[in-house]
Protein backbone atom coordinates (compact mmCIF):
# COMPACT_ATOMS: atom_id res chain seq x y z
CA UNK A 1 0.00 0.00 0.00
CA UNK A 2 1.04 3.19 -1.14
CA UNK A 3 -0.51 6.68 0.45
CA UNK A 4 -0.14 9.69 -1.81
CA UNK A 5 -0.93 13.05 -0.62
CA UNK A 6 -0.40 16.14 -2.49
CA UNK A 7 -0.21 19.76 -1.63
CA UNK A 8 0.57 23.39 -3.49
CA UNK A 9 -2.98 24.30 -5.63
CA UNK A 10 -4.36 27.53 -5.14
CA UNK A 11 -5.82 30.18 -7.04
CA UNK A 12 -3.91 31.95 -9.15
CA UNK A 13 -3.83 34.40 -12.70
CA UNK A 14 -3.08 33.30 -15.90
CA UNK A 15 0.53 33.53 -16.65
CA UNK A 16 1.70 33.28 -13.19
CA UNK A 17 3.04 29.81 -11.72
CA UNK A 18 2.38 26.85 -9.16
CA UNK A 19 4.19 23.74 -7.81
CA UNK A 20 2.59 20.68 -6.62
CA UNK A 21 4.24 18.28 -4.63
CA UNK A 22 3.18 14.75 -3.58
CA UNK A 23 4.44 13.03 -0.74
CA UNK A 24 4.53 9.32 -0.72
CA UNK A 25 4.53 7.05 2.03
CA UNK A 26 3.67 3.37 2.84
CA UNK A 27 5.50 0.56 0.40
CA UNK A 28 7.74 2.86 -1.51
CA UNK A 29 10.60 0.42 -1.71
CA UNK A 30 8.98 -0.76 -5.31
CA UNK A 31 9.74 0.60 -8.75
CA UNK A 32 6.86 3.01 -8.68
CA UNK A 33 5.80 4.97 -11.98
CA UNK A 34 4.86 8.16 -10.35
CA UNK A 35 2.22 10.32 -12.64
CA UNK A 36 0.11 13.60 -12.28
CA UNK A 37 -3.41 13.82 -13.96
CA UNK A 38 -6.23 16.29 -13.48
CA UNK A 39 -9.39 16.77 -14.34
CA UNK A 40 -11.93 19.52 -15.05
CA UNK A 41 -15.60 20.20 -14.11
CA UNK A 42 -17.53 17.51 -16.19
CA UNK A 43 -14.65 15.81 -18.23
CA UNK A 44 -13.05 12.79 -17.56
CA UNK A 45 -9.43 12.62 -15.70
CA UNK A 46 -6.67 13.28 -17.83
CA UNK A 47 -2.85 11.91 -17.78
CA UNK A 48 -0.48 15.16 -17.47
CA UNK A 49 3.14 13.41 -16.94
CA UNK A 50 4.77 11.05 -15.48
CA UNK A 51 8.23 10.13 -14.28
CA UNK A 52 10.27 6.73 -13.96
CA UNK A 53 11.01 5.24 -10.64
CA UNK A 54 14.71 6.35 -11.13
CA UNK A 55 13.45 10.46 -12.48
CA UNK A 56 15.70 9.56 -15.60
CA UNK A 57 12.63 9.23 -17.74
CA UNK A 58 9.64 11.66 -18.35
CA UNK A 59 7.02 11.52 -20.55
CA UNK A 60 4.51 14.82 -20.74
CA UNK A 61 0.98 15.15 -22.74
CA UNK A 62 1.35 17.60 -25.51
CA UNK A 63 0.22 20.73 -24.79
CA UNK A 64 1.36 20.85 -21.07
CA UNK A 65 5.19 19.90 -22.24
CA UNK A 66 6.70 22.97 -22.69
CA UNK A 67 4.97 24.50 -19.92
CA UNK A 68 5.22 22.26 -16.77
CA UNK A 69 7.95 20.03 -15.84
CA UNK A 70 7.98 16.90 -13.26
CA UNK A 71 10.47 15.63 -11.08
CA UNK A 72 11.11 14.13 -8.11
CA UNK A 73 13.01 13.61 -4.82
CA UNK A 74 14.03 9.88 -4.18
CA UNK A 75 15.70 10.74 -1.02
CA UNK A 76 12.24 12.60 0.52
CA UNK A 77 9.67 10.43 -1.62
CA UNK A 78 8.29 13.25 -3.25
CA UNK A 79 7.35 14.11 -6.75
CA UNK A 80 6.87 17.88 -7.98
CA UNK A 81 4.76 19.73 -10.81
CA UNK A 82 6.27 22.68 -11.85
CA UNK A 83 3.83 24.58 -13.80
CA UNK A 84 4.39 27.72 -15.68
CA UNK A 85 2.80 30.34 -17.80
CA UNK A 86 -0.49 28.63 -16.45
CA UNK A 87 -4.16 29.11 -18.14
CA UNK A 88 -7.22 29.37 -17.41
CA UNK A 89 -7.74 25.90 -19.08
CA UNK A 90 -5.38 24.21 -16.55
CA UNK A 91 -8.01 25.36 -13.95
CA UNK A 92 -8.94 21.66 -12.97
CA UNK A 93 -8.20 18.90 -9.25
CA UNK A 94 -4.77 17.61 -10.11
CA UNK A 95 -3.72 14.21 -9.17
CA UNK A 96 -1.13 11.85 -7.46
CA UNK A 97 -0.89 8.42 -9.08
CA UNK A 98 1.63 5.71 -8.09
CA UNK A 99 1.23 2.70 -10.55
CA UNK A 100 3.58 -0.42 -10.62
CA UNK A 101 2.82 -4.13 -11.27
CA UNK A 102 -0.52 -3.83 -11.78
CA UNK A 103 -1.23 -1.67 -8.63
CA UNK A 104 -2.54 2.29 -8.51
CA UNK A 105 -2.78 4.28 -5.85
CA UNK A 106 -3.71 7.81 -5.71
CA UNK A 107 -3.93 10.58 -3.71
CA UNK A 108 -7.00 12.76 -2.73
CA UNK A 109 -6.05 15.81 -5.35
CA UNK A 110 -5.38 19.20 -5.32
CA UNK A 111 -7.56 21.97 -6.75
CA UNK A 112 -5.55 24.68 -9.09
CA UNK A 113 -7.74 27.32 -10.29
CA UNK A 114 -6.63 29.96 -13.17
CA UNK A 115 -8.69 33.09 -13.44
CA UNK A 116 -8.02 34.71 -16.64
C-alpha cells in the first residue's frame, strides 16, 4: 500500500506559476511509476506526466510539455509539478498516481484554479 498526498494548488492568474508536490509514504521500496493527472468540471481525468522510478525518464501530454515540468526527490519520496505560464484551461483537481505491477494508488487531489 502506497498513500499519496499532495499539496501546493491555489488560485492563481493566468501567466503566473504553481508547484505541486506529492508526498509518498507506505511501500515505496517498489519501482513506482509516479504520474500527475487532473481533471476539469464535467470531463473525464486526464494523464499530465509522469516520471520513472529512477526520475531519468519523463514523458509529458502535448500541450502541457513545454509548460510544466515533473520531477522528483528519491531521497524525501516526493514528486513535484512545476507549472508555468499557467491558463485558465489548466483550472482543474490535479492528481497523485503511483502505478507499478498492476497496482494504482492515488492521492486525494489538489484543486488549481486559473482566473483569466
Amino acid at each position: 500500500q502506497v498513500q499519496l498526498v499532495e499539496s501546493g494548488g491555489g488560485l492563481v492568474q493566468a501567466g503566473d506559476s504553481l508547484r505541486l508536490s506529492c508526498v509518498a509514504s507506505g511501500d515505496t521500496s517498489s519501482p513506482y511509476v509516479m504520474g500527475w493527472f487532473r481533471q476539469a468540471p464535467g470531463k473525464d481525468r486526464e494523464f499530465i506526466a509522469s516520471i520513472s522510478w529512477n526520475g531519468r525518464h519523463t514523458y509529458y501530454r502535448d500541450y502541457v510539455r513545454d509548460r510544466f515540468t515533473i520531477s522528483k526527490d528519491n531521497g524525501r519520496n516526493v514528486v513535484y509539478l512545476e507549472m508555468n505560464r499557467l491558463k485558465p484551461e489548466d483550472t482543474a483537481v490535479y492528481y497523485c498516481n503511483a502505478y507499478t505491477n498492476g497496482r494504482s494508488y492515488w492521492g486525494q487531489g489538489t484543486q488549481v484554479t486559473v482566473s483569466s
